[in-house]
N, C-alpha and C. Protein backbone atom coordinates (compact mmCIF):
# COMPACT_ATOMS: atom_id res chain seq x y z
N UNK A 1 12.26 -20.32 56.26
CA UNK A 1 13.38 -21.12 56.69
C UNK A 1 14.57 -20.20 56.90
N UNK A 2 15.41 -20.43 57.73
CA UNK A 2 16.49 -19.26 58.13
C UNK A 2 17.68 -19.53 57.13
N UNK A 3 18.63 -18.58 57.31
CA UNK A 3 19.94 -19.39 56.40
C UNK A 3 20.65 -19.96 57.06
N UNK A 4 20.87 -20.13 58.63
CA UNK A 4 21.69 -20.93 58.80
C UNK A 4 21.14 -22.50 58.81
N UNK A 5 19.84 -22.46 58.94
CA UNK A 5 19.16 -24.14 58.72
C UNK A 5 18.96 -24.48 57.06
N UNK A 6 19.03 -23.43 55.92
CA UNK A 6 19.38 -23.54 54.62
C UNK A 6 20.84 -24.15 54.36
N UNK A 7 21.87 -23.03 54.71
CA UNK A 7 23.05 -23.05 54.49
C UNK A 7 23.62 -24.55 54.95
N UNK A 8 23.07 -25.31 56.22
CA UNK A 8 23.34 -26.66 56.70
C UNK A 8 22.84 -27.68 55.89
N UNK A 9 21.77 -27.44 55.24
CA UNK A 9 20.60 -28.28 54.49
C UNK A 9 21.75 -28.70 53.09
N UNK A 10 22.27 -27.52 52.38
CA UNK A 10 23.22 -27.01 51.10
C UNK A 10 23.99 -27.91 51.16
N UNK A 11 25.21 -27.66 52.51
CA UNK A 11 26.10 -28.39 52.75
C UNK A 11 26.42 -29.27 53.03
N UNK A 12 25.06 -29.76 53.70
CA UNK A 12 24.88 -31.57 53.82
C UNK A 12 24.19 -32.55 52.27
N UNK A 13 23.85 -31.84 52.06
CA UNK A 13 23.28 -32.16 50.53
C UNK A 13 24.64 -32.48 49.65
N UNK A 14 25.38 -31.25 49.80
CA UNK A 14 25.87 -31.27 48.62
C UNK A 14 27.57 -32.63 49.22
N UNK A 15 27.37 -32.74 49.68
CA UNK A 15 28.60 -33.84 50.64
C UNK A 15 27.79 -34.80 50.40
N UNK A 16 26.69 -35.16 50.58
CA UNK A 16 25.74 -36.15 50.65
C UNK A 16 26.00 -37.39 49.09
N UNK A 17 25.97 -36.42 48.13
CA UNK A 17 26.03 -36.24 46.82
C UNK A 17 27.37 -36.83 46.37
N UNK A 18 28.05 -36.14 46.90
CA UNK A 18 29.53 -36.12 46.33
C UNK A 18 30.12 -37.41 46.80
N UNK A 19 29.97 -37.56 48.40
CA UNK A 19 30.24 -39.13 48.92
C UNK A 19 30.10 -40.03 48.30
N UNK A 20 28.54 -40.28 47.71
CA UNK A 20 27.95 -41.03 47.38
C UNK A 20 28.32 -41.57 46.26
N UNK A 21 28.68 -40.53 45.45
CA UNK A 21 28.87 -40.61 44.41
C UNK A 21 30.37 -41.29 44.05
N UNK A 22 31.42 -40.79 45.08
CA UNK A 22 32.79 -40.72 45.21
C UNK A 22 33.34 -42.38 45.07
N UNK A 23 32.08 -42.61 46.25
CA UNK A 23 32.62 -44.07 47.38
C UNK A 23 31.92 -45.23 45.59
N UNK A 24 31.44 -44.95 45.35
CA UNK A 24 30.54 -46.03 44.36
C UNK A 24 31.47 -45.97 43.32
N UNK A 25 32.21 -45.25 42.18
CA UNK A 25 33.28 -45.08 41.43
C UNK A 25 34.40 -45.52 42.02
N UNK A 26 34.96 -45.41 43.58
CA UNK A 26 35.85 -46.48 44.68
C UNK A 26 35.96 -47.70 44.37
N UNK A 27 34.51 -47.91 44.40
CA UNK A 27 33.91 -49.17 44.63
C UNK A 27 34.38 -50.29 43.52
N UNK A 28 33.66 -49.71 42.72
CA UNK A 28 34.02 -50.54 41.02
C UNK A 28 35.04 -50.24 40.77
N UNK A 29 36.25 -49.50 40.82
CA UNK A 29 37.71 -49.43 40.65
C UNK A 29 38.37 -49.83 41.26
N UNK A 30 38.42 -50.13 42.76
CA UNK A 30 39.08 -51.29 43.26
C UNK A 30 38.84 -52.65 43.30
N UNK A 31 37.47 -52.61 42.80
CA UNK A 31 37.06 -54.22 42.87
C UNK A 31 38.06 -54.34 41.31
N UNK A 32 37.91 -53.73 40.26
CA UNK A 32 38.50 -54.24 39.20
C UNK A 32 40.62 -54.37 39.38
N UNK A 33 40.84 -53.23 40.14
CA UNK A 33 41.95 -53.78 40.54
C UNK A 33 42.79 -54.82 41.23
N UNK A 34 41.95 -55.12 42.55
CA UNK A 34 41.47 -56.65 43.49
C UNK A 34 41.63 -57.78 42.15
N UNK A 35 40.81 -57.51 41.47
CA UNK A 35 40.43 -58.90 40.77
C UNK A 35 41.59 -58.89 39.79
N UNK A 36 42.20 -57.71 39.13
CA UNK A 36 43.89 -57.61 38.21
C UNK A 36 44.98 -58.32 39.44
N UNK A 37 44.81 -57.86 40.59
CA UNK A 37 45.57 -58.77 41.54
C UNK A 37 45.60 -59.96 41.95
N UNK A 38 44.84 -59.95 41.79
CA UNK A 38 44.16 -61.73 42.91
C UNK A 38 43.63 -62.62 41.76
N UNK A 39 43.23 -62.45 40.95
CA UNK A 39 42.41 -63.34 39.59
C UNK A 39 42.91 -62.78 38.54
N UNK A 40 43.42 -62.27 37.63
CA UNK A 40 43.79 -61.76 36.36
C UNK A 40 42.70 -62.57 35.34
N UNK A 41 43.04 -64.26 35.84
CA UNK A 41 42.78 -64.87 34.51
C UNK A 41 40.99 -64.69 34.71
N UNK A 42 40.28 -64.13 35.69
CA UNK A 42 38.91 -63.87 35.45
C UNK A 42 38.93 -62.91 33.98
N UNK A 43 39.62 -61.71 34.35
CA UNK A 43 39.44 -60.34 33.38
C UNK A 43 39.63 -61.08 31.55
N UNK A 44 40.29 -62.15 31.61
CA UNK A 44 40.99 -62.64 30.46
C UNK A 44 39.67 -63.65 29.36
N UNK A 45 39.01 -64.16 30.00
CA UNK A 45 38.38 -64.67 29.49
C UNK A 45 37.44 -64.05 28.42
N UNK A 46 37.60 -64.15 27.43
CA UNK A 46 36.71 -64.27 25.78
C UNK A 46 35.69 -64.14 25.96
N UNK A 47 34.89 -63.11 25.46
CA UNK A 47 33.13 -63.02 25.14
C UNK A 47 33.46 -63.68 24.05
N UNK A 48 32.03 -64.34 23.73
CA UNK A 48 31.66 -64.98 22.41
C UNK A 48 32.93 -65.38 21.44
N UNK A 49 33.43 -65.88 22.03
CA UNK A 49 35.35 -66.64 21.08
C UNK A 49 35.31 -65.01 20.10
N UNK A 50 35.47 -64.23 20.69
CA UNK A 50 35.87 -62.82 19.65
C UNK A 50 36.87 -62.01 20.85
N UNK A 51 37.83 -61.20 20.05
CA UNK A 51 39.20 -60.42 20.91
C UNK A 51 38.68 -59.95 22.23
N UNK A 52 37.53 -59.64 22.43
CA UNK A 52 37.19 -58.55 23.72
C UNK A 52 36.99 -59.47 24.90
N UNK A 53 37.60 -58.83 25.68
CA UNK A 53 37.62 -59.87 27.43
C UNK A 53 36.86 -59.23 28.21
N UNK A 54 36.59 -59.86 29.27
CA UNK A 54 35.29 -59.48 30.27
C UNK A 54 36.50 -57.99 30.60
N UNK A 55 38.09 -58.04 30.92
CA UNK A 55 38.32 -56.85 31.77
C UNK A 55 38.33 -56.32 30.44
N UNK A 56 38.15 -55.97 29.38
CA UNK A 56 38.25 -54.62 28.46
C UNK A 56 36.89 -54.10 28.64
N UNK A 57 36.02 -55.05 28.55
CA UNK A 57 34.59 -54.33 29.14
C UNK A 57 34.42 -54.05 30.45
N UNK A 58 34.59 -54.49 31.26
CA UNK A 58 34.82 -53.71 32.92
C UNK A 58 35.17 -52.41 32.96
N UNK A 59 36.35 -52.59 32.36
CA UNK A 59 37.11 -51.27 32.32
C UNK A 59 36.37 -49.97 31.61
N UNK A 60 36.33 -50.21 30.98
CA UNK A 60 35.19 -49.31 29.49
C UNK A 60 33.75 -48.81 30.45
N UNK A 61 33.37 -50.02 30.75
CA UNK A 61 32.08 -49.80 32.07
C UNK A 61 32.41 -48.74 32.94
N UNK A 62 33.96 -48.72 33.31
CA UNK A 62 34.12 -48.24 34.58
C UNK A 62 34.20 -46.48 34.36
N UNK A 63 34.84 -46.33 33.47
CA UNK A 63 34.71 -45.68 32.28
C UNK A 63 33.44 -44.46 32.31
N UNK A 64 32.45 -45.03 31.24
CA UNK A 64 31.34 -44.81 31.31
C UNK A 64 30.32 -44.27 32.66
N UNK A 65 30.61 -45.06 33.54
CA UNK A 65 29.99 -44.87 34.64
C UNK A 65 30.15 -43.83 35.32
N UNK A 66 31.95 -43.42 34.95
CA UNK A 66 32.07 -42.43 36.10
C UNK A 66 31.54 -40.66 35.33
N UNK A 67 31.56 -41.07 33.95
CA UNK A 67 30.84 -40.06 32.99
C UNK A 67 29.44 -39.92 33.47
N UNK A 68 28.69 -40.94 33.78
CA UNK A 68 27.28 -40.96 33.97
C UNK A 68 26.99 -40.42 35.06
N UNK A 69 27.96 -40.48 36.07
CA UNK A 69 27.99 -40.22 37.45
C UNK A 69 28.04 -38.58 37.45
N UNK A 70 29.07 -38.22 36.91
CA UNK A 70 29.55 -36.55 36.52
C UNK A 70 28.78 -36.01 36.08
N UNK A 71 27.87 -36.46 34.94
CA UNK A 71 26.48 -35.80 34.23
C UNK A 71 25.28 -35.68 35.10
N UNK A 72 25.31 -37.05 36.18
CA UNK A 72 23.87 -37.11 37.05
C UNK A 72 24.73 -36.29 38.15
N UNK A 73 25.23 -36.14 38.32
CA UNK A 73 26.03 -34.73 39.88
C UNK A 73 25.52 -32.79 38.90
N UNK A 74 26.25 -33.55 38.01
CA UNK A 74 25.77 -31.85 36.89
C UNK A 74 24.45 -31.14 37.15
N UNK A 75 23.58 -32.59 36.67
CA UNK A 75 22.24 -32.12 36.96
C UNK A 75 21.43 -31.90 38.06
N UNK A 76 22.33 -32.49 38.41
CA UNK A 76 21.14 -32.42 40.69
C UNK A 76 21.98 -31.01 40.91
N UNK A 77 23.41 -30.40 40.76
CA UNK A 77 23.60 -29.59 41.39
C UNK A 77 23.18 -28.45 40.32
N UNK A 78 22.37 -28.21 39.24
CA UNK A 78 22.34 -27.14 38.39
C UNK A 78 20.91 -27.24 38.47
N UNK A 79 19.88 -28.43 39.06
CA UNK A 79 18.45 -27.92 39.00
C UNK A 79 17.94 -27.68 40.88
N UNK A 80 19.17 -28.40 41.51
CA UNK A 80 18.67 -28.28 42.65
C UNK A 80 19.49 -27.75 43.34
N UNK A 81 20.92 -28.15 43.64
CA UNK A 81 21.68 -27.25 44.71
C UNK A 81 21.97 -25.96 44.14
N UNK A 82 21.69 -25.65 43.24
CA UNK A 82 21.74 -24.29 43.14
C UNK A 82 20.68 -23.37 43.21
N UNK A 83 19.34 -24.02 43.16
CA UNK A 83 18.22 -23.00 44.11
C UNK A 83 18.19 -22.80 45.50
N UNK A 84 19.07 -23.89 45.96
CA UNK A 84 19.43 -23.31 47.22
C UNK A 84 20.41 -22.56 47.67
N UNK A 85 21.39 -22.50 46.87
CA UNK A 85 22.83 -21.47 46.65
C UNK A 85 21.82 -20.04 46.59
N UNK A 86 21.03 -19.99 45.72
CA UNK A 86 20.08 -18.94 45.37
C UNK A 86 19.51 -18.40 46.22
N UNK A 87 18.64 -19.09 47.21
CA UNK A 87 18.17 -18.86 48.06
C UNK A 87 19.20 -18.18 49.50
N UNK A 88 20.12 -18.80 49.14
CA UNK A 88 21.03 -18.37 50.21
C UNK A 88 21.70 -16.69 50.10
N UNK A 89 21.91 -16.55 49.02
CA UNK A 89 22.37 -15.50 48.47
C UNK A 89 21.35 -14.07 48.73
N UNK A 90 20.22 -14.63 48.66
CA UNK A 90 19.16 -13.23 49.07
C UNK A 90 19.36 -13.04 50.38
């Protein structure tokens, strides 16, 4: 395979990735802001008659997710885009 059809492969990959990843963390953070705008009293409502509201868990979710997101980018670019960084480099 040549490097400039590598080097395109890398760079579309690694955008591929990052978009994907970008637009979906977008996604769930404006929907939770939308809904602080437009509905509040959704976020407000009581799990199980105890202090915690659906938005403290949204939020916490949102949270979490974007950790999960950062860890699963970690690992695709440390087992895979970087054998092709590798490859490029020879």
């Amino acid at each position: 395979m040549s490097k400039k059809i590598l080097y395109d492969r890398f760079i579309f990959l690694n955008k591929l990735i990052a978009f994907t990843f970008s637009l979906l963390i977008l996604f769930f953070y404006f929907s939770f802001i939308f809904i602080i705008g437009f509905k509040p009293e959704i976020l407000g409502i009581l799990l199980n008659n105890s202090y915690i509201t659906i938005g403290i868990v949204w939020g916490l979710s949102i949270i979490f997710f974007s950790i999960i997101l950062t860890l699963a980018y970690t690992l695709i670019s440390n087992n895979f885009l970087d054998k092709i960084k590798e490859k490029l480099k020879e």
